[in-house]
PDB file of N, CA and C in Angstrom:
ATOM      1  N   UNK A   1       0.851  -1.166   0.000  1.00  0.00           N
ATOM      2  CA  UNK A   1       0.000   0.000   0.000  1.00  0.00           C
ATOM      3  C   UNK A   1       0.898   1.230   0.000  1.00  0.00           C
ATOM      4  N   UNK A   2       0.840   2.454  -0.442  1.00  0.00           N
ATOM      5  CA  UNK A   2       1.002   3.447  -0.960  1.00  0.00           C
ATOM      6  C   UNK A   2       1.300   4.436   0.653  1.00  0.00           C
ATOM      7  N   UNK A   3       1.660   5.246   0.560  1.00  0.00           N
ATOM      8  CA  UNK A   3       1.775   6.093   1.797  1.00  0.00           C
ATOM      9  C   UNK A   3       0.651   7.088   1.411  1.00  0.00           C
ATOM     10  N   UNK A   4       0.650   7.415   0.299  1.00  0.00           N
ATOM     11  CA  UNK A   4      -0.738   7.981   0.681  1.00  0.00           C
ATOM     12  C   UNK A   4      -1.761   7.299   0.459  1.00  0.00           C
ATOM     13  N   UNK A   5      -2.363   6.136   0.271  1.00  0.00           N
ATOM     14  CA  UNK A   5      -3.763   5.425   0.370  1.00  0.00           C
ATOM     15  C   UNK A   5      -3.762   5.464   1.928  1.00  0.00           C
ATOM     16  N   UNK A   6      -2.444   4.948   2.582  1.00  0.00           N
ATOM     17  CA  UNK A   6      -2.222   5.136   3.916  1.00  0.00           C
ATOM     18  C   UNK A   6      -2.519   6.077   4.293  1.00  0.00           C
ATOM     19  N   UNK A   7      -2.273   7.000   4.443  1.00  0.00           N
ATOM     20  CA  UNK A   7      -2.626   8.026   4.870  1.00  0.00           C
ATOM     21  C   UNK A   7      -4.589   8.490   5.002  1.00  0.00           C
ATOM     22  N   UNK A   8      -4.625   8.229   3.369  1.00  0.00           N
ATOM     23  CA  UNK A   8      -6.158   8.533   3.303  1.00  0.00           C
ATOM     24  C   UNK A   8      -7.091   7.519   3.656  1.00  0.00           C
ATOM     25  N   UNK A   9      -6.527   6.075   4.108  1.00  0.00           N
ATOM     26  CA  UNK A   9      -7.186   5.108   4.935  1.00  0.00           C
ATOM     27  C   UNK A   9      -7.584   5.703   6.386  1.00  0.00           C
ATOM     28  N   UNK A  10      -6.404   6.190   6.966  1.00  0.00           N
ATOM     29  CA  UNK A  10      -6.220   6.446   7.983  1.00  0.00           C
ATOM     30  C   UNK A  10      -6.837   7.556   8.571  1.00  0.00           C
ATOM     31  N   UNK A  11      -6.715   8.788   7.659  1.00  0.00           N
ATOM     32  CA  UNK A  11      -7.624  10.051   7.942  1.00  0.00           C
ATOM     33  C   UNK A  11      -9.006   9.604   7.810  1.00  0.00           C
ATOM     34  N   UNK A  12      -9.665   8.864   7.550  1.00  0.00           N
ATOM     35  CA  UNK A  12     -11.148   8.349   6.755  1.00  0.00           C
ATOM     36  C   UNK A  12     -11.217   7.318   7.908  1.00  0.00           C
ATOM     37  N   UNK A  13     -10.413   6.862   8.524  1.00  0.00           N
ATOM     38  CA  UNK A  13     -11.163   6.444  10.000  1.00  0.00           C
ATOM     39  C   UNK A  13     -10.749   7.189  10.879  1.00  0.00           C
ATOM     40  N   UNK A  14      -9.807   8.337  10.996  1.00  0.00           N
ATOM     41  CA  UNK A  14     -10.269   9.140  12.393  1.00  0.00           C
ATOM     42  C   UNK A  14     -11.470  10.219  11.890  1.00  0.00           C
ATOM     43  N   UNK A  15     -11.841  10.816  10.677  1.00  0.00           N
ATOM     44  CA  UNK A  15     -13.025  11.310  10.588  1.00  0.00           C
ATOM     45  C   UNK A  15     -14.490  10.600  10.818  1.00  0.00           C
ATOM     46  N   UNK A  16     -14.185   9.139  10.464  1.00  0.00           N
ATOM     47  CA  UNK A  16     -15.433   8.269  10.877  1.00  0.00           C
ATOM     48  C   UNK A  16     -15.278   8.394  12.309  1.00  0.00           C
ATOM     49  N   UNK A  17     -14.564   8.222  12.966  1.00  0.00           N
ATOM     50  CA  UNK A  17     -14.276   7.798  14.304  1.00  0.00           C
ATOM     51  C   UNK A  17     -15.004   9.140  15.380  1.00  0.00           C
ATOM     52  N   UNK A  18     -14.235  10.127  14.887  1.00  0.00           N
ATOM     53  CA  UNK A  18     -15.058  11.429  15.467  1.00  0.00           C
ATOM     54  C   UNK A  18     -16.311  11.790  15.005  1.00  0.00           C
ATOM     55  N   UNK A  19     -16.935  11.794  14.154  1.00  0.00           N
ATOM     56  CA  UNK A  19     -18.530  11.725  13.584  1.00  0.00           C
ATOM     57  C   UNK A  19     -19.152  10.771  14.786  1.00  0.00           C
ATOM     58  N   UNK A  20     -18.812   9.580  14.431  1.00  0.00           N
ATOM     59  CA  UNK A  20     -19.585   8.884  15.334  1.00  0.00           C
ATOM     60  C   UNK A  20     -19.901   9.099  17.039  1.00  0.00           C
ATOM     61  N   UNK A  21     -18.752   9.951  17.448  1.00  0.00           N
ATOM     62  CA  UNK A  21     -19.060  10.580  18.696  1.00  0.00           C
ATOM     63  C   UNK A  21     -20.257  11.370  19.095  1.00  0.00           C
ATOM     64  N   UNK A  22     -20.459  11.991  17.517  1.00  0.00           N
ATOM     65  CA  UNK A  22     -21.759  13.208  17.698  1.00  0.00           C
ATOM     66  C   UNK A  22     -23.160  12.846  17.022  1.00  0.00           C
ATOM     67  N   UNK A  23     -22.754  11.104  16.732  1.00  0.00           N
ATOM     68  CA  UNK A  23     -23.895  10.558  16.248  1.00  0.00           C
ATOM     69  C   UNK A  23     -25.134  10.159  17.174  1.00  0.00           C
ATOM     70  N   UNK A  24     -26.340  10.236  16.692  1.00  0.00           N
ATOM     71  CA  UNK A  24     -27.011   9.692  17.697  1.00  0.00           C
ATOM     72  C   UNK A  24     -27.795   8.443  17.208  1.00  0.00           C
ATOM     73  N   UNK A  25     -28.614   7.751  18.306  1.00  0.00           N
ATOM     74  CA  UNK A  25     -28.953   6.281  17.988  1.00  0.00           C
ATOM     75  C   UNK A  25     -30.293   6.214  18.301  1.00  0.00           C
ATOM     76  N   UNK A  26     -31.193   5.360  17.668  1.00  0.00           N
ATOM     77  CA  UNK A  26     -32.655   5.034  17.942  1.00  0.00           C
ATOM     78  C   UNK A  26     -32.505   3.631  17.760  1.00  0.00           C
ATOM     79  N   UNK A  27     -33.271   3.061  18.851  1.00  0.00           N
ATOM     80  CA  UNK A  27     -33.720   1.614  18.652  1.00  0.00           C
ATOM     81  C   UNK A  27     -35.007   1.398  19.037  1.00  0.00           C
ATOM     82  N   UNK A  28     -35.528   0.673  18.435  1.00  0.00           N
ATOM     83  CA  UNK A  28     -37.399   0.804  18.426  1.00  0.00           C
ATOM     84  C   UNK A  28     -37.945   1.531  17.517  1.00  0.00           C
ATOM     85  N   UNK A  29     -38.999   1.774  17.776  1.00  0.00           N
ATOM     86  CA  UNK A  29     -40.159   2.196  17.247  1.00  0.00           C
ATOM     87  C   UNK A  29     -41.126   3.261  18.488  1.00  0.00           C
ATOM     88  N   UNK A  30     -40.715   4.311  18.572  1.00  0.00           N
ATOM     89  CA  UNK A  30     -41.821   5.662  19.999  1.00  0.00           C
ATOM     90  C   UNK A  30     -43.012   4.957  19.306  1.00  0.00           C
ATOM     91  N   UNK A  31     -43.805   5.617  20.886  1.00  0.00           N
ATOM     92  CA  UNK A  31     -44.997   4.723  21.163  1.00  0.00           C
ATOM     93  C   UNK A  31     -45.502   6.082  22.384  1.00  0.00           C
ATOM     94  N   UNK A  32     -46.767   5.979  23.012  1.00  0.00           N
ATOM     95  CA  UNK A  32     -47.451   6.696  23.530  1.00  0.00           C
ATOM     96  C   UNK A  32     -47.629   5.815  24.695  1.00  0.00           C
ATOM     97  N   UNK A  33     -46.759   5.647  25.774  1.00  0.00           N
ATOM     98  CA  UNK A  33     -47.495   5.211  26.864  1.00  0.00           C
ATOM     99  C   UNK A  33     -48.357   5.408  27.458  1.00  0.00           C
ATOM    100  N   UNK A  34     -48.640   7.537  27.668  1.00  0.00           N
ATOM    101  CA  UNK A  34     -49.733   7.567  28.438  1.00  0.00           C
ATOM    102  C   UNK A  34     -51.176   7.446  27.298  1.00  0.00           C
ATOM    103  N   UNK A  35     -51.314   7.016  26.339  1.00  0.00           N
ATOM    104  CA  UNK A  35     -52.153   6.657  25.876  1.00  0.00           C
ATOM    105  C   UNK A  35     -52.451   5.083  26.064  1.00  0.00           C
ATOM    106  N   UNK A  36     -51.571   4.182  25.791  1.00  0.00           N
ATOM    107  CA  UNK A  36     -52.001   2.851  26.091  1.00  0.00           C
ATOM    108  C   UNK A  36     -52.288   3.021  27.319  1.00  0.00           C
ATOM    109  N   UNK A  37     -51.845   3.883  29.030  1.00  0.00           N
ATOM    110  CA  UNK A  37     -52.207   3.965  30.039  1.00  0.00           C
ATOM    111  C   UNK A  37     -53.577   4.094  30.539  1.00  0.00           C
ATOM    112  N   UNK A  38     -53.855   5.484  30.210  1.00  0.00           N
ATOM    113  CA  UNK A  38     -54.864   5.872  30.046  1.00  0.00           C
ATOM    114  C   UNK A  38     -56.267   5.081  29.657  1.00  0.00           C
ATOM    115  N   UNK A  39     -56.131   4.185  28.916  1.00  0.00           N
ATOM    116  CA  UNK A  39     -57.328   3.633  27.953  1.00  0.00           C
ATOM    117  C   UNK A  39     -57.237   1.830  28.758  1.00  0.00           C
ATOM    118  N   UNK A  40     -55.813   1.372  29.081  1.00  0.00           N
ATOM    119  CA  UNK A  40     -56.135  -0.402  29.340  1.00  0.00           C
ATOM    120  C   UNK A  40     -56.732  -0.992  30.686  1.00  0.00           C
ATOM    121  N   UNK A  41     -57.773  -1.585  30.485  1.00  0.00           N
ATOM    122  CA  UNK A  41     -58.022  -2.204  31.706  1.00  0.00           C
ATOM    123  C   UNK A  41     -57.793  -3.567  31.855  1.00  0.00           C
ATOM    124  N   UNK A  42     -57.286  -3.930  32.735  1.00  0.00           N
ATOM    125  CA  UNK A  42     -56.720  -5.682  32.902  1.00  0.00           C
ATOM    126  C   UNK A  42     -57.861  -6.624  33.152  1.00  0.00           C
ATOM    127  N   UNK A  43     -57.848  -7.888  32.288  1.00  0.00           N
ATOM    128  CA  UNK A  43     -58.986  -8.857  32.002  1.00  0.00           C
ATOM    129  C   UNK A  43     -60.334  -8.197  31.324  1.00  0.00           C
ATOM    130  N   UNK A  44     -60.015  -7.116  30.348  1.00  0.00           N
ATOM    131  CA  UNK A  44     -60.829  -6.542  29.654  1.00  0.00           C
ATOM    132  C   UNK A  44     -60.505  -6.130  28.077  1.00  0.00           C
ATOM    133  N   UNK A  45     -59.079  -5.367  28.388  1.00  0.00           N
ATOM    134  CA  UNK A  45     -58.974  -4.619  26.913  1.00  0.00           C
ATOM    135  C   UNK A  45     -58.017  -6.001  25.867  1.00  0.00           C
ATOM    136  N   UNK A  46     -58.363  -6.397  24.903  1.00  0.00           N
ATOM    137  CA  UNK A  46     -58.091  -7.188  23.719  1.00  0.00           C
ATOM    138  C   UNK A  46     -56.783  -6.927  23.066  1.00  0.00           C
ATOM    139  N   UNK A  47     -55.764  -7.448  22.288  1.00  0.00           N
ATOM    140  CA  UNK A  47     -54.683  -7.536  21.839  1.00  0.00           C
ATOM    141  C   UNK A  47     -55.264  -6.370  20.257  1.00  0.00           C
ATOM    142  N   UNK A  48     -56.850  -6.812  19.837  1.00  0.00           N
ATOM    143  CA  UNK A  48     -56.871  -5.721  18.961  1.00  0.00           C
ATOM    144  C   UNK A  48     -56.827  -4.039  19.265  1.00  0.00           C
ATOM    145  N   UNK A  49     -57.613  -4.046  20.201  1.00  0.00           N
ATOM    146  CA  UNK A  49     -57.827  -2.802  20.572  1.00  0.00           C
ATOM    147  C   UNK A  49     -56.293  -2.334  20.827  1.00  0.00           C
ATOM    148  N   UNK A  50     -55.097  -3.140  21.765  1.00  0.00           N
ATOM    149  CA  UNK A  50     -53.704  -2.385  21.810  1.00  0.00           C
ATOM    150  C   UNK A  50     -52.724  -2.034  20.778  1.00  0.00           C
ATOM    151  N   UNK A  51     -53.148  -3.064  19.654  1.00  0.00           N
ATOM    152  CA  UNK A  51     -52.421  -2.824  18.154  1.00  0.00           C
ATOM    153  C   UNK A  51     -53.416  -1.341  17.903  1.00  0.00           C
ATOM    154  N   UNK A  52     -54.483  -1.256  17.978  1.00  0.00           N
ATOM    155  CA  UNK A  52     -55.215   0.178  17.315  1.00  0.00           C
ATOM    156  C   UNK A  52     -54.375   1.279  18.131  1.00  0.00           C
ATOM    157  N   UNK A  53     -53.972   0.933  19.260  1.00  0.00           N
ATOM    158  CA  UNK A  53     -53.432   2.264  20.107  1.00  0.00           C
ATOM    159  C   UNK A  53     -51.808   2.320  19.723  1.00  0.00           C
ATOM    160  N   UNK A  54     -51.313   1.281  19.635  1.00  0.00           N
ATOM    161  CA  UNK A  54     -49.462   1.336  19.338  1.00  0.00           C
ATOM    162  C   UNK A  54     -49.043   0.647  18.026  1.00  0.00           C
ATOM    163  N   UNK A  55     -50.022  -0.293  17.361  1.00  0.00           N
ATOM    164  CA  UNK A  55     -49.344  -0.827  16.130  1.00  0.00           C
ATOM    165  C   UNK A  55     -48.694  -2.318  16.619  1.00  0.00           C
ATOM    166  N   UNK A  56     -48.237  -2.734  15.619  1.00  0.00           N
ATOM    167  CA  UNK A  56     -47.323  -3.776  15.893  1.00  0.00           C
ATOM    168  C   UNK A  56     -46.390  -4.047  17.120  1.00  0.00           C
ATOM    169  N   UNK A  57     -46.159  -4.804  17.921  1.00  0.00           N
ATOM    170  CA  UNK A  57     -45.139  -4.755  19.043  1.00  0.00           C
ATOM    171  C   UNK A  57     -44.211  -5.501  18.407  1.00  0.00           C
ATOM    172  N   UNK A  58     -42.854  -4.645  19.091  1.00  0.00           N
ATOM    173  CA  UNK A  58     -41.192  -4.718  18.515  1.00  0.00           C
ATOM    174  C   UNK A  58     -41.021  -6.220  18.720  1.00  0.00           C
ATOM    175  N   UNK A  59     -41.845  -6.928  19.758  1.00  0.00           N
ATOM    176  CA  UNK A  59     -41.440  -8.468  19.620  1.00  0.00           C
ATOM    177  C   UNK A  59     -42.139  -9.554  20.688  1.00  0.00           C
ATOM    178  N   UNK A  60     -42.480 -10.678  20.616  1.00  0.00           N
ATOM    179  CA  UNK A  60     -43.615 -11.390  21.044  1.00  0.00           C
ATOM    180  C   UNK A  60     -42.630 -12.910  21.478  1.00  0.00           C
ATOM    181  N   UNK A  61     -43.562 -13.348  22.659  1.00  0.00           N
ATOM    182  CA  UNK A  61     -43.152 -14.203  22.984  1.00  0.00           C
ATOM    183  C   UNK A  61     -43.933 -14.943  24.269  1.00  0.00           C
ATOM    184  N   UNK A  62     -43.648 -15.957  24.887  1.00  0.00           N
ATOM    185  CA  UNK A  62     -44.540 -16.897  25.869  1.00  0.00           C
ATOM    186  C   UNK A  62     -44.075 -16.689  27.031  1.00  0.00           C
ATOM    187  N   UNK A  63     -44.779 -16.190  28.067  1.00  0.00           N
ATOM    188  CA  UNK A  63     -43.952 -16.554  29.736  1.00  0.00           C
ATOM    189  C   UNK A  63     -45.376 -17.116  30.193  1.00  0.00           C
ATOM    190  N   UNK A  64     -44.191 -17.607  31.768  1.00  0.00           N
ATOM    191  CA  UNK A  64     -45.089 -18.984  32.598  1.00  0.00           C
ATOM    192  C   UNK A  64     -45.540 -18.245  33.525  1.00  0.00           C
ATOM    193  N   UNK A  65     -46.471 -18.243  33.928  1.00  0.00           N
ATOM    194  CA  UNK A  65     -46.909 -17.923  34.854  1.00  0.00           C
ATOM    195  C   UNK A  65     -46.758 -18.627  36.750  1.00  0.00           C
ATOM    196  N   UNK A  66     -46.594 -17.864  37.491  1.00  0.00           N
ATOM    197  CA  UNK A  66     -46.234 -18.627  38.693  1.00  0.00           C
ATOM    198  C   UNK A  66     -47.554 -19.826  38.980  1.00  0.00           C
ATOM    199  N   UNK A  67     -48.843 -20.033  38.613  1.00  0.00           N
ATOM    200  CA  UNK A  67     -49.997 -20.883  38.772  1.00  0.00           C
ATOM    201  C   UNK A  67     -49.863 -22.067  37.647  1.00  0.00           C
ATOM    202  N   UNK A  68     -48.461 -21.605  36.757  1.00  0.00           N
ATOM    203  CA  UNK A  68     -48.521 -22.668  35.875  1.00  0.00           C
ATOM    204  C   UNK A  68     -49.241 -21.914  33.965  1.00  0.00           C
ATOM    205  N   UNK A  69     -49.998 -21.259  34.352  1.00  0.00           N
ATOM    206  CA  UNK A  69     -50.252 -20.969  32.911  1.00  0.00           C
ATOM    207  C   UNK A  69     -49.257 -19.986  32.181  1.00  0.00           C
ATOM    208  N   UNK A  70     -49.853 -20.543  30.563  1.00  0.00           N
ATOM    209  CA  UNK A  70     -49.060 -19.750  29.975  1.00  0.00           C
ATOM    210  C   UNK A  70     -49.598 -18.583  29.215  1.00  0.00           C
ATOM    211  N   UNK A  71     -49.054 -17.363  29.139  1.00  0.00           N
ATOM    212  CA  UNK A  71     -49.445 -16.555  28.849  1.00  0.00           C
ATOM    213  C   UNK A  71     -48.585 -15.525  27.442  1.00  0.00           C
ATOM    214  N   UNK A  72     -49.587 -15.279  26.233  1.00  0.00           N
ATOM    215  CA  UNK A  72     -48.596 -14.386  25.452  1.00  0.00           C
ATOM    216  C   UNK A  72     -47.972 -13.276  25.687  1.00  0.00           C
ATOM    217  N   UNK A  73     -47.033 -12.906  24.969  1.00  0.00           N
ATOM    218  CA  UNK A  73     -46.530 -11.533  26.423  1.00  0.00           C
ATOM    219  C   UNK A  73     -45.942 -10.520  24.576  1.00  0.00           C
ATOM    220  N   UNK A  74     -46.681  -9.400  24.545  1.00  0.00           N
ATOM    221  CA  UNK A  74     -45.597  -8.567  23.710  1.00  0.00           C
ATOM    222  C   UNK A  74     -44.839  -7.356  24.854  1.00  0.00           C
ATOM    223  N   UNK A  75     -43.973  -7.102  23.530  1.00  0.00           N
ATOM    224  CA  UNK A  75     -43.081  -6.024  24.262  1.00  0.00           C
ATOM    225  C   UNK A  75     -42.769  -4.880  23.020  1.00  0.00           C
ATOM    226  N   UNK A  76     -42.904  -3.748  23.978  1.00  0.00           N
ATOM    227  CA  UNK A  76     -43.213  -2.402  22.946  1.00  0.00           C
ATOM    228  C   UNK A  76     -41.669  -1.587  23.524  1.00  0.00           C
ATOM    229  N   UNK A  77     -40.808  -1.283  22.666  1.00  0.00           N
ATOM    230  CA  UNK A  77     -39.651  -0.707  23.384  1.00  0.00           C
ATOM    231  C   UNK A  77     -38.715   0.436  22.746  1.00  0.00           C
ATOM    232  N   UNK A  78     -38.147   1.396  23.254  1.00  0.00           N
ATOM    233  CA  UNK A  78     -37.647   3.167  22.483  1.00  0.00           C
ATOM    234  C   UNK A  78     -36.936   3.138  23.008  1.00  0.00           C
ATOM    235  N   UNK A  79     -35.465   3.186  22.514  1.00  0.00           N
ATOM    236  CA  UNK A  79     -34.868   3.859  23.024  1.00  0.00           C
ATOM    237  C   UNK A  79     -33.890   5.042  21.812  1.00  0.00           C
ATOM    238  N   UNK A  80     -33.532   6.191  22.498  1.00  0.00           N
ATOM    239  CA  UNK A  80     -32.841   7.245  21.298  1.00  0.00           C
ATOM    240  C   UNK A  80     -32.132   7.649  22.684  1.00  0.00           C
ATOM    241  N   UNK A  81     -30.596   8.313  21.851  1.00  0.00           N
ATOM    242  CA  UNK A  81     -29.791   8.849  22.854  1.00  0.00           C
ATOM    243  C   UNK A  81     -28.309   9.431  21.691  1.00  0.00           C
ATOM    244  N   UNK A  82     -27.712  10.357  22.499  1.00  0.00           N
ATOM    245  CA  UNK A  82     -26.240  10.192  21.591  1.00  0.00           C
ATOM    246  C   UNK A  82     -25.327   9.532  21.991  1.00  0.00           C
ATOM    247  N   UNK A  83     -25.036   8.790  21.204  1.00  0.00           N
ATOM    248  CA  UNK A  83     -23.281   8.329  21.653  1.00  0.00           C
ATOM    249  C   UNK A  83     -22.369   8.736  22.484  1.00  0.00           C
ATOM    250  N   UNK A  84     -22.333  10.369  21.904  1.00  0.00           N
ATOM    251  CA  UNK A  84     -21.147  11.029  23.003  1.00  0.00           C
ATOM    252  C   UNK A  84     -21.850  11.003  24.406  1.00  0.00           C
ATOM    253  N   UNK A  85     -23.349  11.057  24.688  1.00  0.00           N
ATOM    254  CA  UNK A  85     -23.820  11.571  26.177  1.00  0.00           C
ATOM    255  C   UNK A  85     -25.102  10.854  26.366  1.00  0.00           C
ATOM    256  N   UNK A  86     -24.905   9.151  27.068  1.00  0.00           N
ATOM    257  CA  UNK A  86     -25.991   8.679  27.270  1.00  0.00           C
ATOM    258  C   UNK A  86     -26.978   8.603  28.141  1.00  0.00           C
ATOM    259  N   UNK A  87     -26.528   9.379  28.830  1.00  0.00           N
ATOM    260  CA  UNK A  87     -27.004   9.630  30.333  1.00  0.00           C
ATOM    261  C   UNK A  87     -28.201  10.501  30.233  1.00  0.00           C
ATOM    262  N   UNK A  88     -28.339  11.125  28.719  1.00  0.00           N
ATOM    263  CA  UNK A  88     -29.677  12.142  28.376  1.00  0.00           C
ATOM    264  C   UNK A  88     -30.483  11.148  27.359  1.00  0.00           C
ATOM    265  N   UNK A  89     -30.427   9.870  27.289  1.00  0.00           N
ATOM    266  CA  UNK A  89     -31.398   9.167  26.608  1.00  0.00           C
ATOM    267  C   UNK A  89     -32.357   8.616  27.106  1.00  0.00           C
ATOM    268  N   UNK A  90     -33.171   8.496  26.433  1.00  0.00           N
ATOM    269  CA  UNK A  90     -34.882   8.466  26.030  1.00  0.00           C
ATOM    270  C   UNK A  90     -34.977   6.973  26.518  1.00  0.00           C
ATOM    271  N   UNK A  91     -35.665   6.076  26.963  1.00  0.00           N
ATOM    272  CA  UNK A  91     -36.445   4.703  26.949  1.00  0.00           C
ATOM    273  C   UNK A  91     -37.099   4.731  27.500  1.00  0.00           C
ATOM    274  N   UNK A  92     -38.012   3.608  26.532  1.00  0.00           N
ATOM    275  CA  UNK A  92     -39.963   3.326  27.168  1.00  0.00           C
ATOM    276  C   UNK A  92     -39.216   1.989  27.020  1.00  0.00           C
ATOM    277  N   UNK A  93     -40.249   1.131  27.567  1.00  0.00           N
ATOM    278  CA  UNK A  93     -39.993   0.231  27.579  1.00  0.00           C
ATOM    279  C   UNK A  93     -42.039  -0.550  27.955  1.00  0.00           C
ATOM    280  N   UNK A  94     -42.579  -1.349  27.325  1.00  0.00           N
ATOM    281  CA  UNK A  94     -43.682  -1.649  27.519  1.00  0.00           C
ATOM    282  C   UNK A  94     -44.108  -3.102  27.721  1.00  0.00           C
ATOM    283  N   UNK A  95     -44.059  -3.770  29.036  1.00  0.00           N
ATOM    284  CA  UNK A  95     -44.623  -5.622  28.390  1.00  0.00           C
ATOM    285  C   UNK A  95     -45.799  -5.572  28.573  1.00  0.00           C
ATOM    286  N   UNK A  96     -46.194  -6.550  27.346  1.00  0.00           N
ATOM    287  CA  UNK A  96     -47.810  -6.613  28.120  1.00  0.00           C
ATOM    288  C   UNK A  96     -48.138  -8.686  27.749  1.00  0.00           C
ATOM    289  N   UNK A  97     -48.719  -8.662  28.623  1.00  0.00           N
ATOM    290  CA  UNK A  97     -49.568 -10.565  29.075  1.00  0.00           C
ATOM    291  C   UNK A  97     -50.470 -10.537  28.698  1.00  0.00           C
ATOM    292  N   UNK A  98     -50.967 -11.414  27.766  1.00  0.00           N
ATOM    293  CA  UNK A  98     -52.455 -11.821  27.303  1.00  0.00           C
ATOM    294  C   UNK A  98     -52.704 -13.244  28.017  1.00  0.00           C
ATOM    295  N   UNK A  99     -54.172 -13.483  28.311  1.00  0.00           N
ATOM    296  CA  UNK A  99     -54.417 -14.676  28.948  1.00  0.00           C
ATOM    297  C   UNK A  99     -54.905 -15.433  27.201  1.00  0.00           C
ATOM    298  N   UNK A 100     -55.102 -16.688  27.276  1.00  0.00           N
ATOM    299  CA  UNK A 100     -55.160 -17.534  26.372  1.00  0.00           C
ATOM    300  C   UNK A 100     -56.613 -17.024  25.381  1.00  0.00           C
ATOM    301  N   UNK A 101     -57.149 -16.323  25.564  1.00  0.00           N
ATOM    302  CA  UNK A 101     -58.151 -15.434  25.312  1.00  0.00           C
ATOM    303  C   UNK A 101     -58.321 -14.628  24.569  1.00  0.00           C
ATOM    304  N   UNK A 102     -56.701 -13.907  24.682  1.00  0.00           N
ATOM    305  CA  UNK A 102     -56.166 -12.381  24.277  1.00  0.00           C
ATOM    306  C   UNK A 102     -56.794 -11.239  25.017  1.00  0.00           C
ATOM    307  N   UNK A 103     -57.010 -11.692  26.051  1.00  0.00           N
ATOM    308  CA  UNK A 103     -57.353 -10.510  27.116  1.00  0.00           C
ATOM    309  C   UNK A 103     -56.197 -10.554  27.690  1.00  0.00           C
ATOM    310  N   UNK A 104     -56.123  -8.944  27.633  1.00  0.00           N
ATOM    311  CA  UNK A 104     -55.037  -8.779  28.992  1.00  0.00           C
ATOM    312  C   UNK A 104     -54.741  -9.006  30.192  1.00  0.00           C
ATOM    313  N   UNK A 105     -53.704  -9.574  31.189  1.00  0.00           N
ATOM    314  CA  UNK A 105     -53.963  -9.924  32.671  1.00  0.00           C
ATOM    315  C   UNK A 105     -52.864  -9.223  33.218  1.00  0.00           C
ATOM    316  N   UNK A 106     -52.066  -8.665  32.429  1.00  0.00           N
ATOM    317  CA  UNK A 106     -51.031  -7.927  33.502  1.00  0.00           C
ATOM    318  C   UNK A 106     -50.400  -7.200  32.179  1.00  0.00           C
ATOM    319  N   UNK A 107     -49.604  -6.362  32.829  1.00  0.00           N
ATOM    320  CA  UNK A 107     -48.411  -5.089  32.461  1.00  0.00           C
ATOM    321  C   UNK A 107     -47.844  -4.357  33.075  1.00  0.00           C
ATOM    322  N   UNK A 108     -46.405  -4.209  32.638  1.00  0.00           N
ATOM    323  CA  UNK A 108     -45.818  -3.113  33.246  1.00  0.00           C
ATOM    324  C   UNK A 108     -45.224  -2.222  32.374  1.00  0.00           C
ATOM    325  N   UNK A 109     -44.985  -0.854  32.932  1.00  0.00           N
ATOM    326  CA  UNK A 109     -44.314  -0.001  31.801  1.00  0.00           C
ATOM    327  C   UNK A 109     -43.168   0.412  32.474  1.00  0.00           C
ATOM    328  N   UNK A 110     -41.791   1.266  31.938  1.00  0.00           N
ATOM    329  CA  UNK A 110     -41.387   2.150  31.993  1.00  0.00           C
ATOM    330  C   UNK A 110     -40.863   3.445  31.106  1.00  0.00           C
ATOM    331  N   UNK A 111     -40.818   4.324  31.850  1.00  0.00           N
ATOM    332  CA  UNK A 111     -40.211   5.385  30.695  1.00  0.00           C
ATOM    333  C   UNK A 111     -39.451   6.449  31.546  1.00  0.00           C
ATOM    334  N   UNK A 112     -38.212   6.853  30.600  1.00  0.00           N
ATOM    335  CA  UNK A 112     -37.784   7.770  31.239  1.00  0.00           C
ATOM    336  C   UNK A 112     -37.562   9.167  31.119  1.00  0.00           C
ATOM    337  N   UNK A 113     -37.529   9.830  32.160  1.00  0.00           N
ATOM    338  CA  UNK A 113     -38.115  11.297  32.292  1.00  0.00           C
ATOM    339  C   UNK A 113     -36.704  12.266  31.816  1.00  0.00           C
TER     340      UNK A 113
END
């Protein structure tokens, strides 16, 4: 290699390198907690009605319940922040339990302020 490809290898990753400091990051899909809040009641509101309020959930899956049953569980989740300063980033974070029914029986949220 060349001293200058070298070179211009080299400058072209400390300019990537510093960009990326002032880059920022999203993972998920934002979502309205105090709207799904607001509106769900447990052993009442339906898996349709929570897709009408948030859409698709980021990802689905089965937990056991301590009585033995099993229950569907999605999870709705945001996070955005910069690289250089993560300590000012954004996350929701949403699970929610359907009983075999697709009624809801439990949830928890968080988000941060």
């Amino acid at each position: 290699m060349s001293k200058y490809k070298l070179s211009f290898s080299l400058i072209t990753l400390l300019i990537t390198l510093q960009l990326s400091g002032c880059s920022s990051v999203q993972v998920g899909r934002d979502f309205d907690v105090q709207i799904f809040n607001s509106s769900v009641k447990a052993n009442v509101t339906t898996k349709n009605q929570v897709k009408s309020w948030l859409g698709e959930p980021g990802s689905t899956g089965i937990s056991l319940d301590k009585d033995g049953e099993f229950s569907t569980e999605w999870m709705y989740f945001y996070g955005a922040g910069s690289l250089s300063n993560m300590t000012n980033a954004k996350i929701k974070i949403l699970q929610i339990r359907f009983n075999k029914n697709g009624i809801i029986n439990s949830y928890n949220w968080s988000d941060s302020k």
